[in-house]
Every structure is written in structure tokens, then in C-alpha cells.
C-alpha atoms as a PDB file:
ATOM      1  CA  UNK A   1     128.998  87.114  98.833  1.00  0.00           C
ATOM      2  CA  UNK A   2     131.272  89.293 100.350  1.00  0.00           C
ATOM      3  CA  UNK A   3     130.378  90.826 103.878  1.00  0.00           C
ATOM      4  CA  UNK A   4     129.455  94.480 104.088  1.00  0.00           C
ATOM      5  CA  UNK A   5     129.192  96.082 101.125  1.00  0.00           C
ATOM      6  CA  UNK A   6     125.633  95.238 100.412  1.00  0.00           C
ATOM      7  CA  UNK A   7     122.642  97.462 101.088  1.00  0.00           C
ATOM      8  CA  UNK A   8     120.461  96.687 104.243  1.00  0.00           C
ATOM      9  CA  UNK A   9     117.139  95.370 103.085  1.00  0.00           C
ATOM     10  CA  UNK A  10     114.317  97.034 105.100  1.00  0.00           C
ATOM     11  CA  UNK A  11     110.749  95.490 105.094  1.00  0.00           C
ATOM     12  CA  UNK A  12     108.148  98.762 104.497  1.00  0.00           C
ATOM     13  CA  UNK A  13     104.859  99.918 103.587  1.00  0.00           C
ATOM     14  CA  UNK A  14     104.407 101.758 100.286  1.00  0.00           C
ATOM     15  CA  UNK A  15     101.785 104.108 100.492  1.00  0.00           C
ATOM     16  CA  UNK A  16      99.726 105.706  97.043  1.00  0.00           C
ATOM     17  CA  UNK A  17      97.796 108.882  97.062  1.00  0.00           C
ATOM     18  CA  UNK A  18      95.286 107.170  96.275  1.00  0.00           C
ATOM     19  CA  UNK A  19      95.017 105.053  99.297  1.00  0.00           C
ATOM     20  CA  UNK A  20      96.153 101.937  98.509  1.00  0.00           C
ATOM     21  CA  UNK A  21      98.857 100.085 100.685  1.00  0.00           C
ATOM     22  CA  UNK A  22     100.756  97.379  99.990  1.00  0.00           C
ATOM     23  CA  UNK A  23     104.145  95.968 101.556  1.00  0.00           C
ATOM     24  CA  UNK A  24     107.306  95.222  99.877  1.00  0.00           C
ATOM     25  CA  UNK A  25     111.547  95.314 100.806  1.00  0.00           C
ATOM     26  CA  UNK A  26     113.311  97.831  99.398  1.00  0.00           C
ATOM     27  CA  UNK A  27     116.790 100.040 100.740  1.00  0.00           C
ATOM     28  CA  UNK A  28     115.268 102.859 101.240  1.00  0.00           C
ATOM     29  CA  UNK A  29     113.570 103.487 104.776  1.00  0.00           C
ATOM     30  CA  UNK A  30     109.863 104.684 103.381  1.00  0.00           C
ATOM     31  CA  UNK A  31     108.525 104.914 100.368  1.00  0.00           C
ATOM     32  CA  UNK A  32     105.066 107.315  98.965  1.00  0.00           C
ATOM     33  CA  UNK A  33     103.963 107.144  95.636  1.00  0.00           C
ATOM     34  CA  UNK A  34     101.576 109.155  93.361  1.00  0.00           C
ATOM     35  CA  UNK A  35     100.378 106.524  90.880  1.00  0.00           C
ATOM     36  CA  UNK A  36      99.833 102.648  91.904  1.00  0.00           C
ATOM     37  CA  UNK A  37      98.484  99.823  89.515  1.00  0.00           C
ATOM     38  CA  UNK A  38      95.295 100.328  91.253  1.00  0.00           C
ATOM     39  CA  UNK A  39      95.070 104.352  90.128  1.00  0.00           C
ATOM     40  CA  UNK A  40      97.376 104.687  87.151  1.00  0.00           C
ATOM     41  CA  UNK A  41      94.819 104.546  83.988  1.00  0.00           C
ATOM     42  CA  UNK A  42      96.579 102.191  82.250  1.00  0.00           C
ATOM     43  CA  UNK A  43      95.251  99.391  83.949  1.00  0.00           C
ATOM     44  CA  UNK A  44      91.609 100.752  85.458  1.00  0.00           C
ATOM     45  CA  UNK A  45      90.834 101.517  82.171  1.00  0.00           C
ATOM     46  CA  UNK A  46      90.218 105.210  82.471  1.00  0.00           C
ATOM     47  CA  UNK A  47      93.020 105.923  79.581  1.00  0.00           C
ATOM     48  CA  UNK A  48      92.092 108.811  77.826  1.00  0.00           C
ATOM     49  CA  UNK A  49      94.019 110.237  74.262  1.00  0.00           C
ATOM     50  CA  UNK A  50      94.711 113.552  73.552  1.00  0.00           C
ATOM     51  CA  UNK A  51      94.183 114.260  70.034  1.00  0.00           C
ATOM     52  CA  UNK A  52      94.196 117.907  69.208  1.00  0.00           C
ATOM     53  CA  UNK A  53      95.274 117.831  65.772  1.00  0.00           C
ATOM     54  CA  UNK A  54      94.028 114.787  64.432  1.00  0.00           C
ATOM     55  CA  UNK A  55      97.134 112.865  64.689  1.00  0.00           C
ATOM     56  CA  UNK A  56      95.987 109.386  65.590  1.00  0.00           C
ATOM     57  CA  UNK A  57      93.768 109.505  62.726  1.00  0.00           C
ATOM     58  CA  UNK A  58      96.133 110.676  60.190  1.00  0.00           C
ATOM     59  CA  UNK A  59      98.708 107.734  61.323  1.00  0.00           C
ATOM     60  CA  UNK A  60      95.865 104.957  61.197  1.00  0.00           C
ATOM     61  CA  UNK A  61      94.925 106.145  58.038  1.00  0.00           C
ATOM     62  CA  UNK A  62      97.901 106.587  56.742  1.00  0.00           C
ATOM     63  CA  UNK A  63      99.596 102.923  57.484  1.00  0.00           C
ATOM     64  CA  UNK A  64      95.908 101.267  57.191  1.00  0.00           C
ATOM     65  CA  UNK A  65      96.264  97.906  55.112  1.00  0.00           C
END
């Protein structure tokens, strides 16, 4: 590798507003987040669809086989 052109790695603690904490290296100095993979509701389970006009229905009954 050639010296000084790459990015200083900086050990830091990412923090989620929901709480959670967890450590990781990254370039930047600090890190905050607003959705972590112990809020977001993909992964708790909490996902919710928004189906005002009856789209989802329409498409599963549409391509249905």
C-alpha cells in the first residue's frame, strides 16, 4: 500500500435512538443513528403495509397461479 493517502481508521461507538450501542471502526469521528437492526421493523417483526387502495390485493390476485 502506499503511505498516506488512506483514511485514518478510528475505533467508535455507534449510538441508535433507540438505545442500543454497539462498537465498530469507521473514518468518521462519531457516528448516531435513527434506525438499528434492533428497532428497524424489518427484523422485530413490527412491519406494517400500507394498503389504501387495495393494491397488494389486486397484484396477488392478479399474478395468482
Amino acid at each position: 500500500m502506499k503511505p498516506d493517502i488512506h483514511p485514518e481508521l478510528h475505533e467508535l461507538t455507534v449510538m441508535c435512538t433507540c438505545g442500543s450501542v454497539f462498537k465498530t471502526r469507521s473514518t468518521a469521528a462519531n457516528l448516531k443513528t435513527t434506525l438499528c437492526s434492533r428497532c428497524h421493523p424489518f427484523y422485530t417483526g413490527a412491519q406494517k403495509f400500507v394498503d389504501t387502495a387495495g393494491r397488494i390485493e389486486k397484484f396477488t390476485k392478479k399474478y395468482k397461479k
